[in-house]
Structure formats: structure tokens, C-alpha cells
PDB file of N, CA and C in Angstrom:
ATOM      1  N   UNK A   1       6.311   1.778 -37.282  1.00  0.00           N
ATOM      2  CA  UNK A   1       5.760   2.867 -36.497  1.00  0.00           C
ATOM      3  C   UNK A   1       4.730   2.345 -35.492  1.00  0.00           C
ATOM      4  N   UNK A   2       3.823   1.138 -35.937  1.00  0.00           N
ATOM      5  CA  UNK A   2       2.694   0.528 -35.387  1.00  0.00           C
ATOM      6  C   UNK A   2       3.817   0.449 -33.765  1.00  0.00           C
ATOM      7  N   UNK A   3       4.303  -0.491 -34.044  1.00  0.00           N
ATOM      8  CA  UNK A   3       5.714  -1.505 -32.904  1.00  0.00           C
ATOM      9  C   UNK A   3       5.783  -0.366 -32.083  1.00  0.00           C
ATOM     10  N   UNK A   4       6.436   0.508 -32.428  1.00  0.00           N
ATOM     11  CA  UNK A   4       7.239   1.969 -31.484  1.00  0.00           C
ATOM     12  C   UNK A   4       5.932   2.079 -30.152  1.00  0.00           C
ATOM     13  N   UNK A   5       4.945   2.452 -31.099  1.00  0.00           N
ATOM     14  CA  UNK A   5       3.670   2.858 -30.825  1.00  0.00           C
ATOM     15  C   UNK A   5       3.293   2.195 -29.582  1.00  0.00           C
ATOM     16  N   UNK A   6       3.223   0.873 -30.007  1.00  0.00           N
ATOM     17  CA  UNK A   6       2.562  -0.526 -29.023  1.00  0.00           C
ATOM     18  C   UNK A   6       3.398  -0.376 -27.683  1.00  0.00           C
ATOM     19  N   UNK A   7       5.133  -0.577 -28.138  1.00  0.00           N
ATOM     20  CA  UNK A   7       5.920  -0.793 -27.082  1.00  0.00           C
ATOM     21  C   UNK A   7       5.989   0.425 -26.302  1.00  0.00           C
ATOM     22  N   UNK A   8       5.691   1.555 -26.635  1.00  0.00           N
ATOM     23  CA  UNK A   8       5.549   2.839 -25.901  1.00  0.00           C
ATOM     24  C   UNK A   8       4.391   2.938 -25.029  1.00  0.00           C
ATOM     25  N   UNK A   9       3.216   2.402 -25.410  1.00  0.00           N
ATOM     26  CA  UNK A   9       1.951   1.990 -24.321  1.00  0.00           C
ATOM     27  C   UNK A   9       2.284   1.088 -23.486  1.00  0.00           C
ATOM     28  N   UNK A  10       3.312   0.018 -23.505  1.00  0.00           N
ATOM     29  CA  UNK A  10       3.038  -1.111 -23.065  1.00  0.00           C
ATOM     30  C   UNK A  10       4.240  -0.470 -22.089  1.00  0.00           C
ATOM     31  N   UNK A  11       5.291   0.401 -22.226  1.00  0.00           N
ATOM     32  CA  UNK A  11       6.007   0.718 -21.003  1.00  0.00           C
ATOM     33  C   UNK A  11       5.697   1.713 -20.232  1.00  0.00           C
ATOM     34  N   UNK A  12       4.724   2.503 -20.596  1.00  0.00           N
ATOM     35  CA  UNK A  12       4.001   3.560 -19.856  1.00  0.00           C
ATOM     36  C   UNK A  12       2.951   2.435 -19.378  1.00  0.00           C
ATOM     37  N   UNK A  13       2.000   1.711 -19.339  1.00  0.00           N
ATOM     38  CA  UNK A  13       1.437   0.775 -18.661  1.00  0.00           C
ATOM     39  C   UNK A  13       2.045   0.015 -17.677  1.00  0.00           C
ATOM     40  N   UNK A  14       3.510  -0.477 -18.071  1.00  0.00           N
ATOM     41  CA  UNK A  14       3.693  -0.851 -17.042  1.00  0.00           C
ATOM     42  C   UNK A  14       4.686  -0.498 -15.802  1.00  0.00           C
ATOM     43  N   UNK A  15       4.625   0.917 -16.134  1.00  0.00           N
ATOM     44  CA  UNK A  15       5.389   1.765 -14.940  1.00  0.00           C
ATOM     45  C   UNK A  15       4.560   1.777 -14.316  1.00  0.00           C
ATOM     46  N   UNK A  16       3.415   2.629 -14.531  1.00  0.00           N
ATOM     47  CA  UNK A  16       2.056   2.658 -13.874  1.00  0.00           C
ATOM     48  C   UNK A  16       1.468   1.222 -12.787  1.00  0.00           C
ATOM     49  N   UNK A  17       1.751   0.571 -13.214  1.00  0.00           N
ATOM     50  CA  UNK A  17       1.353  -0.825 -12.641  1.00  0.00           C
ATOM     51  C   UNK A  17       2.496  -1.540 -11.642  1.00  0.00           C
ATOM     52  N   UNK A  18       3.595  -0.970 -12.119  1.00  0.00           N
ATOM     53  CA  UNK A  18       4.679  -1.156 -10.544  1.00  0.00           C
ATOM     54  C   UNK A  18       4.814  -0.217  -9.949  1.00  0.00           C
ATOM     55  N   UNK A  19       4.003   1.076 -10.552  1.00  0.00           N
ATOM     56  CA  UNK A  19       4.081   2.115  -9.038  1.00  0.00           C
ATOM     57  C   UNK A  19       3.117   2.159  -8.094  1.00  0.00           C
ATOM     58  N   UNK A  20       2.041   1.130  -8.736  1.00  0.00           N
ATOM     59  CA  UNK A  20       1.207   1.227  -8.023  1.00  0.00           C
ATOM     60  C   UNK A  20       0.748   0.348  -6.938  1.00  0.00           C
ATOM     61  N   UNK A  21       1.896  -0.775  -7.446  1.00  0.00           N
ATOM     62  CA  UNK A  21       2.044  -1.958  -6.399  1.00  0.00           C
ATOM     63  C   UNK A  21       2.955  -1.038  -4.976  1.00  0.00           C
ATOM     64  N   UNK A  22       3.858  -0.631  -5.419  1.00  0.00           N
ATOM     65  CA  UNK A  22       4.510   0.125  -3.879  1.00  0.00           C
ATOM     66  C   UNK A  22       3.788   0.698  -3.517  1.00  0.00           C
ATOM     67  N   UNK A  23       2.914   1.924  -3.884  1.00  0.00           N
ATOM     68  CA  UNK A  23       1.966   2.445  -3.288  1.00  0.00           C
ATOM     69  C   UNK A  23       0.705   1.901  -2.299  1.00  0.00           C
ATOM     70  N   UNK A  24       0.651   0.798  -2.903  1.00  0.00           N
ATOM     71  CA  UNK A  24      -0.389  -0.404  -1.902  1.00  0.00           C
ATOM     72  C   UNK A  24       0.614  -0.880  -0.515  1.00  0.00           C
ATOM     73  N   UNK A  25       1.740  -1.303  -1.195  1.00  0.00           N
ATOM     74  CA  UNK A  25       2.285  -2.109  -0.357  1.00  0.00           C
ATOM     75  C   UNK A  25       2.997  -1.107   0.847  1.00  0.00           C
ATOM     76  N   UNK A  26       3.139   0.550   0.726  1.00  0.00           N
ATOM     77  CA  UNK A  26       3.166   1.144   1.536  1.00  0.00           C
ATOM     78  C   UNK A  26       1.947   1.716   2.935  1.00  0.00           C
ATOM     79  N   UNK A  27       0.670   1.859   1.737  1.00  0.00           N
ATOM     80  CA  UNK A  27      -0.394   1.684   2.426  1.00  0.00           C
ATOM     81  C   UNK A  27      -0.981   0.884   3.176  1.00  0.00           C
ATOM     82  N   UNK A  28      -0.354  -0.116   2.750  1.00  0.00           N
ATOM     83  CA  UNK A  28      -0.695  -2.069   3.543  1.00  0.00           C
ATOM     84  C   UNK A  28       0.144  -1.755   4.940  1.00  0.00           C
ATOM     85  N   UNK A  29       1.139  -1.099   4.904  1.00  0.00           N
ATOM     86  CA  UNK A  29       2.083  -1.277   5.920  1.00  0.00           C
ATOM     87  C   UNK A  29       1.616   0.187   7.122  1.00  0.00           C
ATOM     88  N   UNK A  30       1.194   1.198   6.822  1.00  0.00           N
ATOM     89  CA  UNK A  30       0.690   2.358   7.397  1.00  0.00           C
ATOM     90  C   UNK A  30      -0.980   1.513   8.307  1.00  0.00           C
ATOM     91  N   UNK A  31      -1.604   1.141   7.440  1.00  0.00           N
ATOM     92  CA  UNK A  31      -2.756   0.252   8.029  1.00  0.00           C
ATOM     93  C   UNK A  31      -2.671  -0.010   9.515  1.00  0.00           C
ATOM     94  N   UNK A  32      -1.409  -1.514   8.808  1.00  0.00           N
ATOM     95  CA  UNK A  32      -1.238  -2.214   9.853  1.00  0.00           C
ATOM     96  C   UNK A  32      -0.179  -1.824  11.435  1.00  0.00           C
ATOM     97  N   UNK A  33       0.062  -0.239  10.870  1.00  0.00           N
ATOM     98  CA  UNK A  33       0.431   0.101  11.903  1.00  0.00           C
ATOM     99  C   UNK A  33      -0.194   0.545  13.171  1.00  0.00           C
ATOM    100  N   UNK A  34      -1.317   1.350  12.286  1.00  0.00           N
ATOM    101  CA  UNK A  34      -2.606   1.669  12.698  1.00  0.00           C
ATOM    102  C   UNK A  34      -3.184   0.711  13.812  1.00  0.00           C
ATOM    103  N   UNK A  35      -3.564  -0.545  13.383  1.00  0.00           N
ATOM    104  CA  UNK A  35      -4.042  -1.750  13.952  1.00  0.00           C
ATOM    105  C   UNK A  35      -2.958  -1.990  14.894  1.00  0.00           C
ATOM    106  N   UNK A  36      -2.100  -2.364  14.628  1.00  0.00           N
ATOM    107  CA  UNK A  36      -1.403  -2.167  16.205  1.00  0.00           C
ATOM    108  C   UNK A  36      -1.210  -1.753  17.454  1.00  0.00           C
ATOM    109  N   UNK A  37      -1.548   0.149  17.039  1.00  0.00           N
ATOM    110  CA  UNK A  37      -1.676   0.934  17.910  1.00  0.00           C
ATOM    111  C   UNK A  37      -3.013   1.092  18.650  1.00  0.00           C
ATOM    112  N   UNK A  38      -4.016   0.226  18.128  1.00  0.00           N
ATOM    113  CA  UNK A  38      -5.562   0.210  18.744  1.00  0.00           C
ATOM    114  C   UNK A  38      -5.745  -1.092  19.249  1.00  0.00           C
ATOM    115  N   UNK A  39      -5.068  -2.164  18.577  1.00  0.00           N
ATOM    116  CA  UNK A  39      -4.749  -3.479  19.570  1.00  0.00           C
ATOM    117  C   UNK A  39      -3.978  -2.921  21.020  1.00  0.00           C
ATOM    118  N   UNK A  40      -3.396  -2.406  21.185  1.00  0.00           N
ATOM    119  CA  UNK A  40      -2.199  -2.196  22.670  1.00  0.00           C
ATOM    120  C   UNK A  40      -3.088  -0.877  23.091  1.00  0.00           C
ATOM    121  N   UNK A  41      -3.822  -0.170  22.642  1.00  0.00           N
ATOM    122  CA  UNK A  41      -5.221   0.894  23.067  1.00  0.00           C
ATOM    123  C   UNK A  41      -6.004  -0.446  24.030  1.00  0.00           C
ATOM    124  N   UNK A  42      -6.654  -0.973  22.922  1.00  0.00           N
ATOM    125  CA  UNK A  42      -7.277  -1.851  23.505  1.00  0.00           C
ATOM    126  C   UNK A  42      -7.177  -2.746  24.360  1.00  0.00           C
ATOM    127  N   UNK A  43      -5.559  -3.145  24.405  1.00  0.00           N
ATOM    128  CA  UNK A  43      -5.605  -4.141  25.826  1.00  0.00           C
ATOM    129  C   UNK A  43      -5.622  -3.163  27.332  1.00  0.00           C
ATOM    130  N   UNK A  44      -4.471  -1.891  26.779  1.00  0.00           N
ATOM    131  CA  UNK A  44      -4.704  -0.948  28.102  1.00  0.00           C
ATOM    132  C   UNK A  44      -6.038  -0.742  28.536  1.00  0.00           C
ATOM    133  N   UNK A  45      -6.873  -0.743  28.069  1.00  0.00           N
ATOM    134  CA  UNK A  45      -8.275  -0.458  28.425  1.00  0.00           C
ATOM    135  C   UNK A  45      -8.872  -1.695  29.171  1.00  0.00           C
ATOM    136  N   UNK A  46      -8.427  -3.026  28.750  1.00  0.00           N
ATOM    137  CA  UNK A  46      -8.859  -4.300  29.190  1.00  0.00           C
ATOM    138  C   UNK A  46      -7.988  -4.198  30.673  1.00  0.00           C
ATOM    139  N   UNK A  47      -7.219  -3.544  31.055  1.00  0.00           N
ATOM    140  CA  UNK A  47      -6.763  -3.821  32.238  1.00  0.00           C
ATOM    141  C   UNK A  47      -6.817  -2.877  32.942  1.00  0.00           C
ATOM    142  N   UNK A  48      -7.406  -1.842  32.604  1.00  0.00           N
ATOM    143  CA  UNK A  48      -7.501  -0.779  32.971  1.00  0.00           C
ATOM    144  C   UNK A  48      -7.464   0.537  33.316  1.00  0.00           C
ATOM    145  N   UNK A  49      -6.478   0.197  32.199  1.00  0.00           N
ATOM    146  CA  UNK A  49      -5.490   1.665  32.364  1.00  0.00           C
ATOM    147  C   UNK A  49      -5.476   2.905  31.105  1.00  0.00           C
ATOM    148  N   UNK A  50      -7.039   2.622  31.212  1.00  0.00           N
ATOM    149  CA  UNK A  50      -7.771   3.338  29.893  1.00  0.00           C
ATOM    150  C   UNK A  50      -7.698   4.959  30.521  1.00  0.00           C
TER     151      UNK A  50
END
């Protein structure tokens, strides 16, 4: 019963812990989209066409 027990935490732990890696790694990617769009802001502005 102990075993059941253990292995039942240990796969609810580690769903949790690979959903939470996509969730970063989606957020990582929204970021850096972000940053893109204020890099090419920012050069229009460097040339003038702010």
C-alpha cells in the first residue's frame, strides 16, 4: 500500500514538473517575441522614422 502510495506522488509530481517546463518554454518564446518587436521599434526610431 506504502509503494501504490509513493508511486502515485511521484507521478502526480512529475506531471506537474513537465507541465511546467512547456509552460516556461512557451513563455520564453512570447518574451522573446516581445524583444524583437522593440529591437525593430528601436532601430525605426534610430533612423528616424519614429
Amino acid at each position: 500500500m506504502k509503494r501504490l502510495i509513493a508511486l502515485m506522488l511521484l507521478a502526480m509530481f512529475s506531471m506537474g514538473t513537465l507541465t511546467a517546463c512547456n509552460t516556461m518554454a512557451g513563455a520564453g518564446e512570447d518574451i522573446q517575441e516581445a524583444g524583437g518587436a522593440i529591437e525593430e521599434q528601436a532601430r525605426d526610431c534610430d533612423v528616424g522614422e519614429c
